[in-house]
C-alpha atoms as a PDB file:
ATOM      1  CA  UNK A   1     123.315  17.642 -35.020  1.00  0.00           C
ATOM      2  CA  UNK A   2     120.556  17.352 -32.197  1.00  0.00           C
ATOM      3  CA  UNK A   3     122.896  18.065 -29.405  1.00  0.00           C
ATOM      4  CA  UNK A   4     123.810  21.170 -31.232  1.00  0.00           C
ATOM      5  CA  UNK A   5     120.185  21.986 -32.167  1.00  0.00           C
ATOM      6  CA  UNK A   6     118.829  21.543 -28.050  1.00  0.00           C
ATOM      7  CA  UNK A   7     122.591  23.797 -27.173  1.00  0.00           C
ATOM      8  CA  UNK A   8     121.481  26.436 -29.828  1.00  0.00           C
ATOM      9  CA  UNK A   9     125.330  26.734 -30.628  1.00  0.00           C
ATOM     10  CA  UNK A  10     126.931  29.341 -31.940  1.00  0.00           C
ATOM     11  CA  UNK A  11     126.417  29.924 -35.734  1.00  0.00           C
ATOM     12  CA  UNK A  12     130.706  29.981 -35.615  1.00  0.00           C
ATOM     13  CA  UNK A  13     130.982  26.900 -33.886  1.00  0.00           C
ATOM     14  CA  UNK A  14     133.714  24.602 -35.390  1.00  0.00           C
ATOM     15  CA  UNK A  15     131.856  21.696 -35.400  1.00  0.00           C
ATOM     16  CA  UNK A  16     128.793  23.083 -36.701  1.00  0.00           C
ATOM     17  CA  UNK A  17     130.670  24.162 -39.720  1.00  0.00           C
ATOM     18  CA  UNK A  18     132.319  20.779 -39.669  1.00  0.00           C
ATOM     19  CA  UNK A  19     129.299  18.986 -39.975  1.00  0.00           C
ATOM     20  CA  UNK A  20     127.530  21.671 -42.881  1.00  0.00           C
ATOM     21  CA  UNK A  21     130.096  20.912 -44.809  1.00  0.00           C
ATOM     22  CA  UNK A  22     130.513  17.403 -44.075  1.00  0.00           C
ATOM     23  CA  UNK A  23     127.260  15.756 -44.465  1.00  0.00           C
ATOM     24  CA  UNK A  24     124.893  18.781 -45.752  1.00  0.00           C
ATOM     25  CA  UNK A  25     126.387  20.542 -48.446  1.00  0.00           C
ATOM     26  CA  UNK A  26     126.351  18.093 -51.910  1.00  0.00           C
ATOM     27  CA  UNK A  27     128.406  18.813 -54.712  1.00  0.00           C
ATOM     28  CA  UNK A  28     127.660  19.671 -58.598  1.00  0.00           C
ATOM     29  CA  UNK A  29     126.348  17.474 -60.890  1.00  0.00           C
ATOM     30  CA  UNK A  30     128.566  16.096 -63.547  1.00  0.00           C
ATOM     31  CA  UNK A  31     125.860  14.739 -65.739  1.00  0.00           C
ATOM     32  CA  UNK A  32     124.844  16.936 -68.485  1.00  0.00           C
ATOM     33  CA  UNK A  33     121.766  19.568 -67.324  1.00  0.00           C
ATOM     34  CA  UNK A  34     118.380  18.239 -67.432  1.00  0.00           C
ATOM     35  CA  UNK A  35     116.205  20.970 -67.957  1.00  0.00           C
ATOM     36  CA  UNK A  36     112.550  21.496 -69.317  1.00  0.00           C
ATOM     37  CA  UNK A  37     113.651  24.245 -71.489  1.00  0.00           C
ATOM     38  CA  UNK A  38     117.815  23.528 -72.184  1.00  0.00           C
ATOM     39  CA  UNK A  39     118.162  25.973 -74.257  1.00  0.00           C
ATOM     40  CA  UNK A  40     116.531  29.270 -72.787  1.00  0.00           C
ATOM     41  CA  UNK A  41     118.991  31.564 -71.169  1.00  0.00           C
ATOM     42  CA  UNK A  42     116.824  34.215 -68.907  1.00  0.00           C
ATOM     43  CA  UNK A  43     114.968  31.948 -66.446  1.00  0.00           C
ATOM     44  CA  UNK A  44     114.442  34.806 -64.006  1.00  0.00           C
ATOM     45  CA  UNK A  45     111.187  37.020 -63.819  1.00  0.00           C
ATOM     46  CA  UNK A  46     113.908  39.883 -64.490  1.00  0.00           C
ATOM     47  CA  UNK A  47     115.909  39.960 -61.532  1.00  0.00           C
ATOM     48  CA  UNK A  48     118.579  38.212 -63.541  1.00  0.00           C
ATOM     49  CA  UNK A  49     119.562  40.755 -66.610  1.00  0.00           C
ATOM     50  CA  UNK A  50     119.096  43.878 -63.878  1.00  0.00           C
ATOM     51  CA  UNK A  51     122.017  41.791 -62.206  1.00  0.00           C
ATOM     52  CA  UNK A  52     123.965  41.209 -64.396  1.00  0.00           C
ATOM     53  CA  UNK A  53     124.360  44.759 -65.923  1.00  0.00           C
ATOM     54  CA  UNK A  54     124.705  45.906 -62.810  1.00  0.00           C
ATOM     55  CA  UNK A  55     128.139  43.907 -61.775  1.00  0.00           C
ATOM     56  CA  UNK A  56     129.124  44.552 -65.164  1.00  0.00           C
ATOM     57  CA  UNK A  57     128.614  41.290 -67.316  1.00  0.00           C
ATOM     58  CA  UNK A  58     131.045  39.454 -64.890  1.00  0.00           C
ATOM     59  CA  UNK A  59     132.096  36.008 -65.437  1.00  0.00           C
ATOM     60  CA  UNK A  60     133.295  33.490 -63.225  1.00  0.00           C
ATOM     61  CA  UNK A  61     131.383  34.805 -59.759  1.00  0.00           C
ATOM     62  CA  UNK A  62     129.869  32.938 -56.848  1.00  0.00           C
ATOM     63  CA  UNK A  63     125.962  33.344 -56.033  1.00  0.00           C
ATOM     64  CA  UNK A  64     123.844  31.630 -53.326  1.00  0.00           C
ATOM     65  CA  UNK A  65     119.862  31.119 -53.868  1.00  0.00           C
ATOM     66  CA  UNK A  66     117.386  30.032 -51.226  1.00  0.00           C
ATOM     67  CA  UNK A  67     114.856  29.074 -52.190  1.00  0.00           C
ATOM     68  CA  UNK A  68     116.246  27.057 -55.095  1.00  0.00           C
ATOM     69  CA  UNK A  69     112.676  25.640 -55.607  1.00  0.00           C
ATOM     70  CA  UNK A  70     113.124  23.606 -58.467  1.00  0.00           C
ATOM     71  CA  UNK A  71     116.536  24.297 -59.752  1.00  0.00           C
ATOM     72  CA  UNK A  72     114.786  26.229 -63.014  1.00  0.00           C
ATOM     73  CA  UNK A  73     111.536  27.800 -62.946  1.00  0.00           C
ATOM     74  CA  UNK A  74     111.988  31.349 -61.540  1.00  0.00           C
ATOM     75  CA  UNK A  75     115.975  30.848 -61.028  1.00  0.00           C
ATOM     76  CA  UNK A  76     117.497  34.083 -60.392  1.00  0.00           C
ATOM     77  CA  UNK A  77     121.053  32.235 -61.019  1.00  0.00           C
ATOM     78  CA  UNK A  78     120.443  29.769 -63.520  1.00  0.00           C
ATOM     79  CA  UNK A  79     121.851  32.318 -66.321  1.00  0.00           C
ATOM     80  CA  UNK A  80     124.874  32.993 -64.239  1.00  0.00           C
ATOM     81  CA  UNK A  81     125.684  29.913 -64.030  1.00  0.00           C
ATOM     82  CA  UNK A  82     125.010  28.690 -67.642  1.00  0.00           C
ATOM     83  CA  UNK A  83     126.250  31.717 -69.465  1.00  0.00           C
ATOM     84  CA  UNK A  84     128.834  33.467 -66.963  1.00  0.00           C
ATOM     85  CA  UNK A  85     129.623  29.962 -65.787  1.00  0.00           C
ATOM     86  CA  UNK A  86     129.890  31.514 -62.223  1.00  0.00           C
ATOM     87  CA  UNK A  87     129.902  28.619 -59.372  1.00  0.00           C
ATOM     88  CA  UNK A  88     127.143  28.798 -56.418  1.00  0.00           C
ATOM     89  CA  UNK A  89     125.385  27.196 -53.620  1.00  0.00           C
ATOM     90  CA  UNK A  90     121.424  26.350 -54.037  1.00  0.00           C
ATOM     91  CA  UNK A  91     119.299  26.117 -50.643  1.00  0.00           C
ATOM     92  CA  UNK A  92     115.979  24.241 -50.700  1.00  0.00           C
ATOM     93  CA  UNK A  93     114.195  23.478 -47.480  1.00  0.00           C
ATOM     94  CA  UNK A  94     111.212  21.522 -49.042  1.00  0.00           C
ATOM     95  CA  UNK A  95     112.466  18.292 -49.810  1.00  0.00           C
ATOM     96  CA  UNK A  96     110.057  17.860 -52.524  1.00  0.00           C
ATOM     97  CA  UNK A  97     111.504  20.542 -54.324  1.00  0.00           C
ATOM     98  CA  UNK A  98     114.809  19.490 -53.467  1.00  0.00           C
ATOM     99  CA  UNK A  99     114.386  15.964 -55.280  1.00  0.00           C
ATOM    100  CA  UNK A 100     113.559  18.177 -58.862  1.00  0.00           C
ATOM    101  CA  UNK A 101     116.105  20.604 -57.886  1.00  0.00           C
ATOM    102  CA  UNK A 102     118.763  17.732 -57.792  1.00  0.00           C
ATOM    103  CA  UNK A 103     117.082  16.026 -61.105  1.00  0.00           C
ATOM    104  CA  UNK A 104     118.056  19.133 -62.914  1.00  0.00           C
ATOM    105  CA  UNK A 105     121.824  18.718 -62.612  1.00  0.00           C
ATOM    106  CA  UNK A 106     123.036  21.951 -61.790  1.00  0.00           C
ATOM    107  CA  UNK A 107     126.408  22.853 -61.934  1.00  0.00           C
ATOM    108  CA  UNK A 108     126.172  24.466 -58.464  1.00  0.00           C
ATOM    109  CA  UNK A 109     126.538  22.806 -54.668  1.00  0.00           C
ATOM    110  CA  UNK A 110     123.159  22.494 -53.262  1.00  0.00           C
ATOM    111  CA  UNK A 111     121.868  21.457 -49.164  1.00  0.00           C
ATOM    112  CA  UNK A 112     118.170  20.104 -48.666  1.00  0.00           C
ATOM    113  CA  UNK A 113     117.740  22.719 -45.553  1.00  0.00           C
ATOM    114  CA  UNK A 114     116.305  26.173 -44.502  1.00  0.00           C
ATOM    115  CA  UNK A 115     118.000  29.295 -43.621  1.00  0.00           C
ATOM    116  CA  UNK A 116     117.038  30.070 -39.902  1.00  0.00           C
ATOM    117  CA  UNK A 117     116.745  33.687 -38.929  1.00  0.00           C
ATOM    118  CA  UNK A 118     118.750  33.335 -35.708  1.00  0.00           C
ATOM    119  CA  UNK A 119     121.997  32.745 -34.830  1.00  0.00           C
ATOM    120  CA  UNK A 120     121.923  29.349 -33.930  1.00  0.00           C
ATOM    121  CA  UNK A 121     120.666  26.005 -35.834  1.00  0.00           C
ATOM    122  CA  UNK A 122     117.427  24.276 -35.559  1.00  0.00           C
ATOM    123  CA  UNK A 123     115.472  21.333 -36.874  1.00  0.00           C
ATOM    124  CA  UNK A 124     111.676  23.085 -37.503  1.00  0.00           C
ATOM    125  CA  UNK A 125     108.197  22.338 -39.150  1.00  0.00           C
ATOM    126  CA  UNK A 126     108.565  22.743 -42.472  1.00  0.00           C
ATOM    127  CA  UNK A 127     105.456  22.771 -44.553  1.00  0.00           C
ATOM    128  CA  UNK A 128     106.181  22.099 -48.348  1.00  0.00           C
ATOM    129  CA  UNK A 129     103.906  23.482 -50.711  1.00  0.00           C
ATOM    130  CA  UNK A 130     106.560  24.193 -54.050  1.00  0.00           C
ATOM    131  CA  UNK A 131     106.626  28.078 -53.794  1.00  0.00           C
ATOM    132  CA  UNK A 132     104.700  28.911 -50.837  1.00  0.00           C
ATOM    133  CA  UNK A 133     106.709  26.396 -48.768  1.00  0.00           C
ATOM    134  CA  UNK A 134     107.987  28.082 -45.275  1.00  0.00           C
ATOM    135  CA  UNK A 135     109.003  27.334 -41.727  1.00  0.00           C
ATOM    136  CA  UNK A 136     105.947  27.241 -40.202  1.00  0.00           C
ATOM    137  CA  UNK A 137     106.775  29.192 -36.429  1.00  0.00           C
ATOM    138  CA  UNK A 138     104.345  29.444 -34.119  1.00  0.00           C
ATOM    139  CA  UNK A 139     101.030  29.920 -36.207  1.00  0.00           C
ATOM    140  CA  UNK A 140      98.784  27.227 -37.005  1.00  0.00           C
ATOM    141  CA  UNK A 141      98.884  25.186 -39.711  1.00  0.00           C
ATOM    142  CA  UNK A 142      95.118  25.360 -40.580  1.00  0.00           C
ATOM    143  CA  UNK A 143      95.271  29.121 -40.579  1.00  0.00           C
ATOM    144  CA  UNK A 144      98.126  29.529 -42.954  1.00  0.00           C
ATOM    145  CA  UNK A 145      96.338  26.515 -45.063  1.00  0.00           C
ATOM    146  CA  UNK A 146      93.157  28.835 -45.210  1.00  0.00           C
ATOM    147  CA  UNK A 147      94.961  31.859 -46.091  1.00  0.00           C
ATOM    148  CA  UNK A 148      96.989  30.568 -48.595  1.00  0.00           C
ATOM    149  CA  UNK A 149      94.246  28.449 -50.106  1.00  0.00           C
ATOM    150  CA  UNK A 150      96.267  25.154 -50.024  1.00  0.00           C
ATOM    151  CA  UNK A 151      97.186  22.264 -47.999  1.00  0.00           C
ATOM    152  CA  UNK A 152     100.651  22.410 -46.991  1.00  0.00           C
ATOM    153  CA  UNK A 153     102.309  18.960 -46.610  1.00  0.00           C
ATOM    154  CA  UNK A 154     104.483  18.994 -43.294  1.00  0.00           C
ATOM    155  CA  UNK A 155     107.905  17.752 -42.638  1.00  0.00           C
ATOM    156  CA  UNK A 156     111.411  17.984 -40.401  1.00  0.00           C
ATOM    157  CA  UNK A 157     113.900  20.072 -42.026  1.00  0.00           C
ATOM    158  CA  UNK A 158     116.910  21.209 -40.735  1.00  0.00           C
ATOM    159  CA  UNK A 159     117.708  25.191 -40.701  1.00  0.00           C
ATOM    160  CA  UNK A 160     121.131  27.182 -40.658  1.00  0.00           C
ATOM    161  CA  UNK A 161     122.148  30.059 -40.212  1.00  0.00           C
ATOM    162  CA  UNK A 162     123.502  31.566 -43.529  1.00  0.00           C
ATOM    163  CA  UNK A 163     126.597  32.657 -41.726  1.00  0.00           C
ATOM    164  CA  UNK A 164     127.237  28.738 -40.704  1.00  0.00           C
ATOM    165  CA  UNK A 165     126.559  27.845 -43.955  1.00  0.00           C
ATOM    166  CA  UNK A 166     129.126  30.541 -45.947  1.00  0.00           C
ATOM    167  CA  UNK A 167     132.337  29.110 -43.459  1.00  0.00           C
ATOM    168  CA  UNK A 168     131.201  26.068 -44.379  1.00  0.00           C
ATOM    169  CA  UNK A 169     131.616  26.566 -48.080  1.00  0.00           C
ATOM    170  CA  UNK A 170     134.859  28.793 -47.320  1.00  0.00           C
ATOM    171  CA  UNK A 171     133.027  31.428 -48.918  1.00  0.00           C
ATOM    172  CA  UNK A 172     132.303  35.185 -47.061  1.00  0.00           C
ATOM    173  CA  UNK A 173     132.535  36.793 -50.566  1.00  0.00           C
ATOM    174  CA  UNK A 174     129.417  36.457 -52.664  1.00  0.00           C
ATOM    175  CA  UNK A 175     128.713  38.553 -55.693  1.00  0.00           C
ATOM    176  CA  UNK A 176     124.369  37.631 -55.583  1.00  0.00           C
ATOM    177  CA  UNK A 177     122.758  36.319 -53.133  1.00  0.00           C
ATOM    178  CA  UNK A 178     119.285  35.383 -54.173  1.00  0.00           C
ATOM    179  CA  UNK A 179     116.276  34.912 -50.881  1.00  0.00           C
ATOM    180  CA  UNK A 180     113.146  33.953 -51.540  1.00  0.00           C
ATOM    181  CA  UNK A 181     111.546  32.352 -48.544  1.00  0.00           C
ATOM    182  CA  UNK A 182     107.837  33.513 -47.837  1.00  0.00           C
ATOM    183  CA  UNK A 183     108.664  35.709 -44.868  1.00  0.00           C
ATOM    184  CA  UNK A 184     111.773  35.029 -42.745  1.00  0.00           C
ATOM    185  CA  UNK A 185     113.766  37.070 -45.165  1.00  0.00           C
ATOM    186  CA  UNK A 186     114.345  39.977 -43.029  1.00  0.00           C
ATOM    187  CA  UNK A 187     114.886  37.849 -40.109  1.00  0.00           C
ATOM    188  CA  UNK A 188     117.516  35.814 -41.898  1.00  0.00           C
ATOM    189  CA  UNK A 189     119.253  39.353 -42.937  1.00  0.00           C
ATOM    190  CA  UNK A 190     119.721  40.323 -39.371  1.00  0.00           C
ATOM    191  CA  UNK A 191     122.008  37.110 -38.507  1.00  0.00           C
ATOM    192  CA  UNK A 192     124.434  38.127 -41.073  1.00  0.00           C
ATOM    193  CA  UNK A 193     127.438  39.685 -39.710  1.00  0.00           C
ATOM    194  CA  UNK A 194     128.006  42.104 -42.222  1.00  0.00           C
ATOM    195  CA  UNK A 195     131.362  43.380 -41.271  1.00  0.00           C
ATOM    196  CA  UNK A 196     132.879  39.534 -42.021  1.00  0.00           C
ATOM    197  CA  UNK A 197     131.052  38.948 -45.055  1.00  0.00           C
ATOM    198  CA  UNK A 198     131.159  40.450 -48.520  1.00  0.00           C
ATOM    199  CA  UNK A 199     127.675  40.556 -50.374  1.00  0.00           C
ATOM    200  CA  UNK A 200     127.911  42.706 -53.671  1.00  0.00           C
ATOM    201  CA  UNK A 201     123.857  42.458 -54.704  1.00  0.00           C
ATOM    202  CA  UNK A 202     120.935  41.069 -53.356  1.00  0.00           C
ATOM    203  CA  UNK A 203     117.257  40.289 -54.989  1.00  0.00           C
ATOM    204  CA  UNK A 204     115.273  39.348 -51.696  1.00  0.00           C
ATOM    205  CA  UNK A 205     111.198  39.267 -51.623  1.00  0.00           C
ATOM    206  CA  UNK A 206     109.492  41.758 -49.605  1.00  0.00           C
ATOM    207  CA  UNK A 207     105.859  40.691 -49.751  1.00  0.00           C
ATOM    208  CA  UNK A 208     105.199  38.102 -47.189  1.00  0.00           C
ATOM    209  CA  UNK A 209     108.104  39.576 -44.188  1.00  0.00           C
ATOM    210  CA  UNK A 210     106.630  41.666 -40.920  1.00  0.00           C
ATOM    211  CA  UNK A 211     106.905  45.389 -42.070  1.00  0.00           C
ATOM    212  CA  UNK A 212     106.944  44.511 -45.833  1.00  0.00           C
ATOM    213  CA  UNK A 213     109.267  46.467 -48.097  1.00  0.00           C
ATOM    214  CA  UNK A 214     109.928  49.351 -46.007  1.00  0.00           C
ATOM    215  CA  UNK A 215     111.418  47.146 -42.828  1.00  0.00           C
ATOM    216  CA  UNK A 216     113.327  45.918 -45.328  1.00  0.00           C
ATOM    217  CA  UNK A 217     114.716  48.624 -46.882  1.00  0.00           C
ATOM    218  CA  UNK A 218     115.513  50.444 -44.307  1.00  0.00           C
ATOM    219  CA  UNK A 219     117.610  47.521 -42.376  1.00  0.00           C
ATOM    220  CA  UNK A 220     119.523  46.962 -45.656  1.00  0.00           C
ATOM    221  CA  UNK A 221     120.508  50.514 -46.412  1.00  0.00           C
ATOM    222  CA  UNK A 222     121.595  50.989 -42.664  1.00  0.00           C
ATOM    223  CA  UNK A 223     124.134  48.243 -43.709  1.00  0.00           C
ATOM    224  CA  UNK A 224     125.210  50.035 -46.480  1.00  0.00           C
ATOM    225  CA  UNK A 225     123.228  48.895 -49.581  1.00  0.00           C
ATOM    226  CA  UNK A 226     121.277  50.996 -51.804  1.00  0.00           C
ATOM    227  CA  UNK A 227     118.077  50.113 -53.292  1.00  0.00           C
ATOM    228  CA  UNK A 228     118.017  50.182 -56.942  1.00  0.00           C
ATOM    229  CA  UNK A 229     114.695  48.707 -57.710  1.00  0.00           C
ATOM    230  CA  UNK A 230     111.116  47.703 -56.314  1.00  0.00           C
ATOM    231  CA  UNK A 231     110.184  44.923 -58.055  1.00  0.00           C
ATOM    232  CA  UNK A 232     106.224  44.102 -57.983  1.00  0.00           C
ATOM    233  CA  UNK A 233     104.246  42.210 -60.579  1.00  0.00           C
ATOM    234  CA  UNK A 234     101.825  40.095 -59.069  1.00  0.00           C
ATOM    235  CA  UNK A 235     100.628  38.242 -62.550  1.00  0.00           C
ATOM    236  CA  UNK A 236     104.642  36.954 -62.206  1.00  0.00           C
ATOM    237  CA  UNK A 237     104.445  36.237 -58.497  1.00  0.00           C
ATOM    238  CA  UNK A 238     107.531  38.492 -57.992  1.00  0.00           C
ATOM    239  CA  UNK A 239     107.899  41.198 -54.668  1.00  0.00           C
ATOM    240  CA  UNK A 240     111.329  41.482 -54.850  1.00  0.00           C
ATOM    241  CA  UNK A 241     113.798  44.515 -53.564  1.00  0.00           C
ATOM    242  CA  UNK A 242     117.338  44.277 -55.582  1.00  0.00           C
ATOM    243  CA  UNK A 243     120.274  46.137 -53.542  1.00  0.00           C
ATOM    244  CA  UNK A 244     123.755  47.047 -54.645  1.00  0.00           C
ATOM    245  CA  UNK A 245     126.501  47.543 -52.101  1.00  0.00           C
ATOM    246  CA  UNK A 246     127.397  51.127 -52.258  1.00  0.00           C
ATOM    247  CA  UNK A 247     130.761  52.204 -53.457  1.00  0.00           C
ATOM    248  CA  UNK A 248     130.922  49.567 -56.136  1.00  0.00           C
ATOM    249  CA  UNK A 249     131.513  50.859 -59.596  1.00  0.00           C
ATOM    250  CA  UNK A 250     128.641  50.856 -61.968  1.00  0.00           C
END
């Protein structure tokens, strides 16, 4: 995985995939779920039932979430999964979060890593800090530890590209595809080669990316989404944009 890391390969590359799938991705929990509240079934802040409707109630889908945080609070999939019993990947690049993520027993796959928003993989300077955990970049720790009001808590992650990740899973057909990851959204977006894959709905946050919603928007309905709802309550924590492919049916 270094070599490939220092040869920024190819987010195609054979091996790459290979080794995603081999020795990243972990599969669904068999034990029974271990949640803090087992028998809720909207765990969302309301991205989830807007969803839902949307794609018509459909069972058995697939759905990818990053960040997966900790496997329930805030899951925009949890309900899918539970209710619609669709299958899914969850992506968690703070390894803290990971560790509850995995204690919950999701029925879902699920990869301790980051989604990097370039072609190519990378091991990066991940600072956890449960929701306002990010790839750090090129800014300073102390001034994102002032402006957030909170000491992150650094560590090595490894990042993919979300492309790498979907061969890897033999998936380029998702029905919801869930990002939350305190400002690399858009970034991440742009390495998607949208003519291969097949991405029904999105709920991605808009609140902490360069050019906030309106970058956003505008990139995703050049790629042929419309934008069916700003989503922005700050007492729930939740900037989120929610885009439906356009032509399907309602």
């Amino acid at each position: 995985m270094a070599d490939m890391n220092s040869a920024k390969v190819d987010q195609a590359e054979p091996r790459l995939v290979e080794l995603i799938r081999d020795y990243y991705i972990e599969a669904p929990s068999l034990e029974p779920y271990n949640l803090d509240f087992p028998n809720r079934l909207e765990y969302s802040n309301g991205q989830t039932p807007l969803v839902d409707s949307r794609l018509n109630y459909m069972e058995g889908g697939f759905y990818v979430e990053c960040g997966g945080l900790n496997g329930e609070k805030g899951s925009n999939t949890l309900f899918f999964e539970k209710v619609r019993k669709w299958n899914g990947l969850l992506i968690e690049g703070d390894p803290s979060n990971y560790a509850m993520l995995k204690s919950k027993h999701r029925k879902a796959f699920s990869m301790n890593a980051c989604l990097y928003p370039y072609t190519f993989p990378a091991e990066v300077n991940y600072h956890q800090a449960f929701n306002l955990g990010r790839i750090m970049h090129a800014e300073s720790v102390a001034a994102w530890n002032k402006h957030n009001r909170i000491k992150a808590d650094p560590a090595q992650v490894q990042c993919f590209p979300i492309y790498s990740v979907l061969l890897a899973m033999n998936r380029t057909t998702v029905d919801f595809f869930s990002l939350d990851i305190e400002g690399d959204e858009l970034g991440v977006l742009k390495t998607i080669p949208f003519e291969k894959v097949d991405i029904k709905m999105l709920a991605v946050e808009y609140s902490h990316g360069p050019g906030g919603y309106h970058a956003l928007q505008t990139f995703m309905e050049k790629k042929g989404y419309e934008t069916l709802l700003k989503m922005s309550r700050d007492d729930w924590g939740v900037n989120d944009l929610i885009f439906r492919k356009r032509g399907l049916k309602h």
